[in-house]
Protein backbone atom coordinates (compact mmCIF):
# COMPACT_ATOMS: atom_id res chain seq x y z
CA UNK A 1 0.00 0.00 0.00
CA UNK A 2 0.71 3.38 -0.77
CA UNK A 3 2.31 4.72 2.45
CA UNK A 4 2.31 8.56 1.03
CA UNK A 5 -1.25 8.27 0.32
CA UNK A 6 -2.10 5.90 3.48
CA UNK A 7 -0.57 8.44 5.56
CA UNK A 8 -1.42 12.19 3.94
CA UNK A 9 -4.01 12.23 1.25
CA UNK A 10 -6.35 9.81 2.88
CA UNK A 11 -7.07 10.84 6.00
CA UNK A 12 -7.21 14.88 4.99
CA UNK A 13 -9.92 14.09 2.51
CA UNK A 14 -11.72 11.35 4.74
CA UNK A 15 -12.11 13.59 7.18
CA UNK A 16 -13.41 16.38 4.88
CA UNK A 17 -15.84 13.90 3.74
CA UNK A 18 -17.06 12.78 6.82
CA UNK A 19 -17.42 16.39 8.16
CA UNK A 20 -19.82 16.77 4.75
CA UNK A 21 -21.55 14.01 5.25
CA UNK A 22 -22.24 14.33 9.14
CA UNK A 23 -23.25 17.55 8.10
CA UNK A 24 -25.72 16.35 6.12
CA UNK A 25 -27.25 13.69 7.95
CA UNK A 26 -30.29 14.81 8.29
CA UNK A 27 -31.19 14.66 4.76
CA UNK A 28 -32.45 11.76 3.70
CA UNK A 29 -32.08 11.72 0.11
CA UNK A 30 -30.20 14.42 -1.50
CA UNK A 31 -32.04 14.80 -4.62
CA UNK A 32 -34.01 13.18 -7.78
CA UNK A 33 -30.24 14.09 -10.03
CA UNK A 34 -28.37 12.11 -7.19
CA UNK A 35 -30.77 9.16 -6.47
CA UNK A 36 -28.52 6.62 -8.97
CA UNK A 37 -25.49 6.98 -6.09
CA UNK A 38 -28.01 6.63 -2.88
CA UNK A 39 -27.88 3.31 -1.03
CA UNK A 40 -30.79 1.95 0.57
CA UNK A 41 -29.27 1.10 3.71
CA UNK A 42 -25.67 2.63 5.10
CA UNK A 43 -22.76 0.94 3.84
CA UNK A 44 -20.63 -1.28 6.42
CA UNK A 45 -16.85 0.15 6.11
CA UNK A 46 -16.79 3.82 6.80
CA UNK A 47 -15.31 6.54 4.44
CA UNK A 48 -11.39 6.28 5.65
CA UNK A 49 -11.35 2.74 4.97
CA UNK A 50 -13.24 2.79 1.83
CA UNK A 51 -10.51 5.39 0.23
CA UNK A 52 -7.72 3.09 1.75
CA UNK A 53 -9.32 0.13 0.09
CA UNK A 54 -8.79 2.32 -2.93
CA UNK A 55 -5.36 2.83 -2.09
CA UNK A 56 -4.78 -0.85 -1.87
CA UNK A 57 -6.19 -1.95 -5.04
CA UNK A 58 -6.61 0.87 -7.68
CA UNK A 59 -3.30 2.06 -7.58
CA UNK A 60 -4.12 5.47 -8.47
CA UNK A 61 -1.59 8.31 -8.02
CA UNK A 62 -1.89 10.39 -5.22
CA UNK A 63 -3.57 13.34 -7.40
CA UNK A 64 -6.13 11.15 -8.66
CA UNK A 65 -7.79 11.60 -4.59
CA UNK A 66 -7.69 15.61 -5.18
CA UNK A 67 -9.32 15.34 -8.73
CA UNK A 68 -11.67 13.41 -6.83
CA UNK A 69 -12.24 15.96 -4.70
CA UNK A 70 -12.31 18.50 -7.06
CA UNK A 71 -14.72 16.03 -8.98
CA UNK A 72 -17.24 15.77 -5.79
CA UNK A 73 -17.27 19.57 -5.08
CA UNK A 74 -17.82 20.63 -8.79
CA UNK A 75 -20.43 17.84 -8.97
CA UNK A 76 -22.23 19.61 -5.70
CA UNK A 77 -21.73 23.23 -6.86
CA UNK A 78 -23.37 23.15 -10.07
CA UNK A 79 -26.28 20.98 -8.80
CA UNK A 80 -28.37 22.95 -6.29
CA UNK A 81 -30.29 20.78 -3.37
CA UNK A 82 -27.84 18.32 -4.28
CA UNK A 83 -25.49 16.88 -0.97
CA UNK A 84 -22.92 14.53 0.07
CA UNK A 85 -25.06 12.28 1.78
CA UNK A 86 -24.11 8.90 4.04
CA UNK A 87 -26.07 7.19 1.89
CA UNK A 88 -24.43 8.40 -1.93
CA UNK A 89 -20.40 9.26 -0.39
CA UNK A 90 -19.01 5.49 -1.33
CA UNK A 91 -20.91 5.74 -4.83
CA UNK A 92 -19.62 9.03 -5.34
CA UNK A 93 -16.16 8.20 -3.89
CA UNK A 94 -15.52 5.29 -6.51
CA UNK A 95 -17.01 7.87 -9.49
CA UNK A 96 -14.94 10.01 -9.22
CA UNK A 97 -11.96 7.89 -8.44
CA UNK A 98 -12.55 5.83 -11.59
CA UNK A 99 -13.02 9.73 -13.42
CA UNK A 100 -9.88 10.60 -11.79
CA UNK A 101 -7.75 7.88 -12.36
CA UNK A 102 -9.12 8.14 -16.54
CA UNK A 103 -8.30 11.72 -16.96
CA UNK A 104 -5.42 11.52 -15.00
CA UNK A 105 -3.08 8.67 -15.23
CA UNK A 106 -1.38 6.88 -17.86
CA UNK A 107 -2.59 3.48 -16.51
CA UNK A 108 -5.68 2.74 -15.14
CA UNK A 109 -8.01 -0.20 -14.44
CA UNK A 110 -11.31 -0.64 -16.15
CA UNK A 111 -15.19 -0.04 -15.17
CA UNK A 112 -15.62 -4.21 -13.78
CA UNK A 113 -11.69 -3.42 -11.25
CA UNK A 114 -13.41 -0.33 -9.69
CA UNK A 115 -17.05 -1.96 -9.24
CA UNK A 116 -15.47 -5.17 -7.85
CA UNK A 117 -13.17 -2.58 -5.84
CA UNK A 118 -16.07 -0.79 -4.98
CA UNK A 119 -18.30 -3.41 -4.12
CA UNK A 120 -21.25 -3.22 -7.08
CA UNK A 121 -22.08 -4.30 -10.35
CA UNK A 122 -20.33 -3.62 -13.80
CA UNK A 123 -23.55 -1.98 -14.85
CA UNK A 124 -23.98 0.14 -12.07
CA UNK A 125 -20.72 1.93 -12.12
CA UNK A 126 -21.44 1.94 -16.07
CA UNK A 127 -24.60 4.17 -15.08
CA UNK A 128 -22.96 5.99 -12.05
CA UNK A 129 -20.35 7.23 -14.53
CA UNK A 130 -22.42 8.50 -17.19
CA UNK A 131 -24.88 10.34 -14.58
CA UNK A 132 -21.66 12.07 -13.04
CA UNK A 133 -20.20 13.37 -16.26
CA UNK A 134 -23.75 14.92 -17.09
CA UNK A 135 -23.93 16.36 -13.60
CA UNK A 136 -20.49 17.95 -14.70
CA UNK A 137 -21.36 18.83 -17.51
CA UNK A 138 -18.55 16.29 -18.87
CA UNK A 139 -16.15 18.69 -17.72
CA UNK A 140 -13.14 17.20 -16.09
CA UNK A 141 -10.52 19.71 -16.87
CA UNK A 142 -8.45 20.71 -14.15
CA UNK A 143 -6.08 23.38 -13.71
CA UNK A 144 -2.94 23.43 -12.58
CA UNK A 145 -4.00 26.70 -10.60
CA UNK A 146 -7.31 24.73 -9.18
CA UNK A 147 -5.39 21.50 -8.31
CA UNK A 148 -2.62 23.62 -6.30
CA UNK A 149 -5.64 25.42 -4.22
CA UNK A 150 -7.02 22.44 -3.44
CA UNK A 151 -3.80 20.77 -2.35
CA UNK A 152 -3.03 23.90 -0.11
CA UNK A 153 -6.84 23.65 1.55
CA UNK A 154 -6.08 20.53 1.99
CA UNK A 155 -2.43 20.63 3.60
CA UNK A 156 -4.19 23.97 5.71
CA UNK A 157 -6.73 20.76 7.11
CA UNK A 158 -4.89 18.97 7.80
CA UNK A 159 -2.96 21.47 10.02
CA UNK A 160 -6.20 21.84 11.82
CA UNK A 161 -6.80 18.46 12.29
CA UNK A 162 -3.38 18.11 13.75
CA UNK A 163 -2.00 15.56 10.66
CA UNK A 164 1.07 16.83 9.79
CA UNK A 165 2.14 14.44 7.27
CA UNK A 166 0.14 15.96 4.53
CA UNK A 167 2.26 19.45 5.33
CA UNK A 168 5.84 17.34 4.99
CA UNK A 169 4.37 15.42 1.72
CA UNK A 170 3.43 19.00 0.09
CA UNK A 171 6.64 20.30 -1.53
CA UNK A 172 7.07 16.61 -3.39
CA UNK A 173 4.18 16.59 -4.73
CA UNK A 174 4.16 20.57 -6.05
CA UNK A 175 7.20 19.36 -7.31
CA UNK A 176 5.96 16.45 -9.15
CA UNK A 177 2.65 18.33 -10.87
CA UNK A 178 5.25 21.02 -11.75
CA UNK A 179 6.48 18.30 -13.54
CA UNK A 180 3.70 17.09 -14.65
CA UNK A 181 1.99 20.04 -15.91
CA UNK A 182 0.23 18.68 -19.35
CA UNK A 183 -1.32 15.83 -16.92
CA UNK A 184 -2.09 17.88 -14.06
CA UNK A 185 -4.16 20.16 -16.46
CA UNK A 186 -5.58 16.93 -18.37
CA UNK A 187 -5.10 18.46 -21.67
């Protein structure tokens, strides 16, 4: 496993995400656009261990978890009454993973890895990953500019949260999107 991502990335944005979703608790069902990702009943391994399964088995790169991010929030901001729910996060989680890990990386796995990673049907994340792109407008373009303030919220969390690691594991990774520029901006 990934220690760089085991110990930075993951739990920064598992905490972000359970913050969102404890937030949003009392919702029920977030809305009619985001009723292919709800669950009927909660699902049994919580958010941190769901991205570390991730970790484990997709063997994305560690920028693949911010355009995830980036992914989730863009997906939220241009759907109103739209939320992170406990019910949609590990649907949404794998989405935009699998999104991530297309636009991002050379190598990635296809639709059947991530559902058997994710724990459903082929079909399903056939259907989840189609509805996502139309709630984004099928825009997955990232900036360089809008990955680096992401990162930096990020690192400033995990200040707050008292992780550290994310704060030592910064400067390598600016380094390694400044090297990476063409796939850091997906073009």
């Amino acid at each position: 496993m990934d220690t760089t991502l085991q110990d930075t990335l993951v739990p920064v944005i598992a905490n972000v995400l359970n913050h969102i979703t404890n937030k949003n608790k009392e919702i029920p069902h977030s809305s009619e656009k985001l009723k292919a990702f709800h669950s009927t009943k909660l699902p049994p391994i919580g958010i941190h261990e769901y991205l570390l399964r991730i970790v484990k088995y997709a063997y994305c790169s560690p920028e693949c978890f911010v355009f995830s991010l980036i992914y989730l929030d863009r997906l939220i901001t241009r759907n109103k009454n739209c939320h992170i729910t406990r019910f949609n996060i590990h649907r949404l989680i794998i989405t935009s993973m699998l999104l991530a890990a297309k636009g991002r990386d050379d190598t990635y796995y296809s639709n059947a890895y991530y559902s058997a990673i994710g724990g459903i049907g082929n079909s399903e994340v056939n259907r989840l990953e189609v509805t996502f792109l139309v709630l984004v407008d099928f825009n997955l373009f990232v900036s360089p500019e809008t990955y680096n303030q992401y990162k930096a919220y990020l690192v400033q969390h995990s200040a707050s949260i008292g992780s550290t690691a994310v704060a030592r594991q910064s400067s390598s990774m600016e380094e390694d999107a400044a090297d990476e520029d063409t796939r850091v901006s997906m073009q």
